[in-house]
C-alpha atoms as a PDB file:
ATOM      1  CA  UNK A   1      18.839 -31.973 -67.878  1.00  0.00           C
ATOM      2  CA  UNK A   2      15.370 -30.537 -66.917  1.00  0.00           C
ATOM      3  CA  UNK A   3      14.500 -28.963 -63.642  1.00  0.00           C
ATOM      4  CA  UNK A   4      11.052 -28.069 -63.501  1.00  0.00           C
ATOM      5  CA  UNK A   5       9.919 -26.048 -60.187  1.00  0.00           C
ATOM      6  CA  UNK A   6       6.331 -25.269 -58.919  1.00  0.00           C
ATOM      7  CA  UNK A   7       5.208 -23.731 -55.856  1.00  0.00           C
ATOM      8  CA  UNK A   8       5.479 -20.364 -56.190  1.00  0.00           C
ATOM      9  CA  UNK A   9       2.528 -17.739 -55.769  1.00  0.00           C
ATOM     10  CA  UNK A  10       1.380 -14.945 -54.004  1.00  0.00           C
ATOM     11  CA  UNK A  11       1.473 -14.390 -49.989  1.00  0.00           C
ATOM     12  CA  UNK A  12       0.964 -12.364 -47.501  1.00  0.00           C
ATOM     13  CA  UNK A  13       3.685 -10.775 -45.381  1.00  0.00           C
ATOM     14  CA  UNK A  14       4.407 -13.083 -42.197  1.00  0.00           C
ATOM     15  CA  UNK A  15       3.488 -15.880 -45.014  1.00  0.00           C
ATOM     16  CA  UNK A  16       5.183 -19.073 -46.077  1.00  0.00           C
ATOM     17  CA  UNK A  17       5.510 -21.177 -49.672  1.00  0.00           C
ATOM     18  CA  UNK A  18       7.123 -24.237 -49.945  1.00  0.00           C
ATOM     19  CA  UNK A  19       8.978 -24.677 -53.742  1.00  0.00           C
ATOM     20  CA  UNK A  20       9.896 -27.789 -55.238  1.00  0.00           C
ATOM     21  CA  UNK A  21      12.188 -28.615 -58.020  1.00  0.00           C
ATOM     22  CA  UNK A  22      11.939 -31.896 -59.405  1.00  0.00           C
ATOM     23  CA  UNK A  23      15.441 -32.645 -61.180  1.00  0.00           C
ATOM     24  CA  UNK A  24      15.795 -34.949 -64.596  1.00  0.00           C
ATOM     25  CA  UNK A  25      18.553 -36.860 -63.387  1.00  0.00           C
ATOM     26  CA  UNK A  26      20.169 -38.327 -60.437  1.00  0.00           C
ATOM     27  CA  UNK A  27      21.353 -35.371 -57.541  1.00  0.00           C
ATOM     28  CA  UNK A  28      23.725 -36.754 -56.669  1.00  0.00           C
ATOM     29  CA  UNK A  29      25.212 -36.431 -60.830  1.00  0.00           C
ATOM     30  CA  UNK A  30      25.496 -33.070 -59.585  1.00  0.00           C
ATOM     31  CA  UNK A  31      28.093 -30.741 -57.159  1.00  0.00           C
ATOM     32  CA  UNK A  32      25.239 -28.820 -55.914  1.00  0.00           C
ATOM     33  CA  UNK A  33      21.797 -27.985 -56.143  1.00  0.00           C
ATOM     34  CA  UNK A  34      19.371 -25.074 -55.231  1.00  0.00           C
ATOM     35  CA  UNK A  35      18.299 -21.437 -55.935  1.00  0.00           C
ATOM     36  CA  UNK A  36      18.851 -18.554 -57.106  1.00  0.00           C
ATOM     37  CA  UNK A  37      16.183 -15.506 -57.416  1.00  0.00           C
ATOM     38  CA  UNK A  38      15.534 -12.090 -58.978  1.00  0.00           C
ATOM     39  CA  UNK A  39      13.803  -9.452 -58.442  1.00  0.00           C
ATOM     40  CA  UNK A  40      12.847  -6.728 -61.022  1.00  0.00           C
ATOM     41  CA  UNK A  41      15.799  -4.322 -61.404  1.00  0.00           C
ATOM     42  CA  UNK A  42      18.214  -6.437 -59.813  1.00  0.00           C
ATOM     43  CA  UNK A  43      20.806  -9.289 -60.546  1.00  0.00           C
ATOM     44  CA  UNK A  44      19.961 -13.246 -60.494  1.00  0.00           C
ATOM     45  CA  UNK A  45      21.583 -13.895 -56.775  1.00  0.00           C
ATOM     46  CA  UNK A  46      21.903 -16.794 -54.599  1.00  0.00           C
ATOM     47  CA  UNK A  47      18.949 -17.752 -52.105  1.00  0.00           C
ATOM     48  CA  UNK A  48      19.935 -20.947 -51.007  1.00  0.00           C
ATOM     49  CA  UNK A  49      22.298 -23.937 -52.046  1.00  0.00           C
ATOM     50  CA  UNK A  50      22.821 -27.996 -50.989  1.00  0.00           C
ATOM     51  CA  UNK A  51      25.465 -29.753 -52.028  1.00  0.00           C
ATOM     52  CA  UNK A  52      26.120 -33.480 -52.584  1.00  0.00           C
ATOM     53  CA  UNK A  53      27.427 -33.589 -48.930  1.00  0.00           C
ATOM     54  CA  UNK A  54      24.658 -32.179 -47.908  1.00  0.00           C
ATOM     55  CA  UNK A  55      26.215 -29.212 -46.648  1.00  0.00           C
ATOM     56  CA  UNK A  56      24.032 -26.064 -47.487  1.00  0.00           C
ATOM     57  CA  UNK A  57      24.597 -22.435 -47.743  1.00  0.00           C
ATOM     58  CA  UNK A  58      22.263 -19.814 -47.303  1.00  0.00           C
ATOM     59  CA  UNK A  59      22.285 -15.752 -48.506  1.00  0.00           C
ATOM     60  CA  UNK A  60      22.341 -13.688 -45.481  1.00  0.00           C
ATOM     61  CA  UNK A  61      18.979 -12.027 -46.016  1.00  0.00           C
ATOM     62  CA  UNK A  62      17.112 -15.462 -45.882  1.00  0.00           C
ATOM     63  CA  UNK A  63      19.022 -16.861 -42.858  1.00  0.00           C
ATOM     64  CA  UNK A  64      16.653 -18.659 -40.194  1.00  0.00           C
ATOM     65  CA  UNK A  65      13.696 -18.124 -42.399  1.00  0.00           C
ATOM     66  CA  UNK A  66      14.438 -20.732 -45.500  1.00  0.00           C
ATOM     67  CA  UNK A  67      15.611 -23.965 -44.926  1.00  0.00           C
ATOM     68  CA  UNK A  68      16.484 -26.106 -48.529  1.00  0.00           C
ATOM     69  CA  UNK A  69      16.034 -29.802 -48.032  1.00  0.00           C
ATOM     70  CA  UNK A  70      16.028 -32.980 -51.007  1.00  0.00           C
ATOM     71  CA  UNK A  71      14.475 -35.926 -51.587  1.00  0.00           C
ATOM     72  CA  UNK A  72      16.705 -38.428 -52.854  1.00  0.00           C
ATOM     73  CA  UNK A  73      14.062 -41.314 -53.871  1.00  0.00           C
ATOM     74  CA  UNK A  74      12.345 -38.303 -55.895  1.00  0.00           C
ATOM     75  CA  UNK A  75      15.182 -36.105 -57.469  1.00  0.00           C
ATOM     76  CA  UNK A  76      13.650 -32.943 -55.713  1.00  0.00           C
ATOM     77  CA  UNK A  77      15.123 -30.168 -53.786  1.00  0.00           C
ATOM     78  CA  UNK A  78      12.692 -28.015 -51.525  1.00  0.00           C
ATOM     79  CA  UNK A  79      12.947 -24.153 -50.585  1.00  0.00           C
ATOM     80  CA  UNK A  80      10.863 -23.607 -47.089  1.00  0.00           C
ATOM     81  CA  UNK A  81      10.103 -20.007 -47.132  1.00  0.00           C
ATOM     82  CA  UNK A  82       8.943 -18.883 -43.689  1.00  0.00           C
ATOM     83  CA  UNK A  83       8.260 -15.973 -42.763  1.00  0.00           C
ATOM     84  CA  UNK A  84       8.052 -14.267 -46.031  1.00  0.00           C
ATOM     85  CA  UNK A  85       8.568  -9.981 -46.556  1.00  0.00           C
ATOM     86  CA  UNK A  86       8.188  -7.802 -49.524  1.00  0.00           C
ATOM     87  CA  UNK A  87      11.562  -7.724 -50.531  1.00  0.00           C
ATOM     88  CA  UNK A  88      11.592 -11.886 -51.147  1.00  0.00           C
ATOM     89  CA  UNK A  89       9.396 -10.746 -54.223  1.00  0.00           C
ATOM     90  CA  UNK A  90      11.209 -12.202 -57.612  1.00  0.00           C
ATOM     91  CA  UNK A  91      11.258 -15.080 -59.505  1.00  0.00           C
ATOM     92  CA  UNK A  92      12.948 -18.008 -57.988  1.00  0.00           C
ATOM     93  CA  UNK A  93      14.913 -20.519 -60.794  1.00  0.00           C
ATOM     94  CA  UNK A  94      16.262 -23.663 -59.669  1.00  0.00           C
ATOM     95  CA  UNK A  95      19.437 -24.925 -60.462  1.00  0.00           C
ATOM     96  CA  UNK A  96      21.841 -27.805 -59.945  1.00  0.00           C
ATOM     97  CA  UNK A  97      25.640 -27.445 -61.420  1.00  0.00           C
ATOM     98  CA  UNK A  98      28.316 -29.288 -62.045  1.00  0.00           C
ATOM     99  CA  UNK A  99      31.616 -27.311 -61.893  1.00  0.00           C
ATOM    100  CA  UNK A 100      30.755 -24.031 -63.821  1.00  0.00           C
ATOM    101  CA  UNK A 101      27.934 -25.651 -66.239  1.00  0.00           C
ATOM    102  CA  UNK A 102      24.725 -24.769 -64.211  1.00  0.00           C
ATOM    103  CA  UNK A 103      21.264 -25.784 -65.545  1.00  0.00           C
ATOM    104  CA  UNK A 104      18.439 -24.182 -65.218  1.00  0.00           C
ATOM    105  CA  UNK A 105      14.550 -24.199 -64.228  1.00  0.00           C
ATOM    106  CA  UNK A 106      12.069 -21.542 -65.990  1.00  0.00           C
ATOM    107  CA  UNK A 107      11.629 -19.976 -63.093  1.00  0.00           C
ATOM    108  CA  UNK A 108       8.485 -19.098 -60.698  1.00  0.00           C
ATOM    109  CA  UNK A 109       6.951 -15.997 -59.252  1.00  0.00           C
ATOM    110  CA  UNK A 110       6.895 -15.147 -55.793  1.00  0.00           C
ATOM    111  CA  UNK A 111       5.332 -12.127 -54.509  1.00  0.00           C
ATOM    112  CA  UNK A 112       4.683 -11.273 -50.942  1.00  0.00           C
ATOM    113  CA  UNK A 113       2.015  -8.622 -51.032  1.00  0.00           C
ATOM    114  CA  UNK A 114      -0.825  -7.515 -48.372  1.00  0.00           C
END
């Protein structure tokens, strides 16, 4: 499985990016898909998540500012970033799972910086 992402660059506070991750296979092969970020010093955590229901789950700190949304026909999953702040600096890696096997993207850098 390859998940390649793009999207990610640098931003002003107050800022939005919009990240894609275009998956190898079918989504719906998959229990979930979505993010995960981190930023320097810290653990890889959860940003956002969709599953094959559609239902989605978001990490507190990113509530009403990210939305995740997919594109069936393409395979791709989309992180909305609105609203952007320092401290959503990190490297965002894509993922989609299937029970506890969880591929990955390479990652991409955001950094929200005046």
């Amino acid at each position: 499985v390859q998940l390649m992402e793009s999207g990610g660059g640098l931003v002003q506070p107050g800022g939005s990016l919009r990240l894609s991750c275009r998956v190898s296979e079918n989504i719906f092969n998959f229990n979930s898909v979505g993010w995960y970020r981190r930023a320097p010093g810290e653990e890889r955590g959860l940003v956002a998540s969709i599953n094959v229901g559609g239902t989605t789950r978001f990490a507190d700190s990113v509530k009403g500012r990210f939305t995740i949304s997919r594109d069936n026909a393409k395979n791709t999953v989309y992180l909305q970033m609105n609203s952007l702040k320092p401290e959503d600096t990190a490297v965002y890696y894509c993922y989609a799972n299937i029970l506890s096997r969880y591929n990955w993207g390479q990652g991409t850098q955001v950094t929200v910086s005046s």
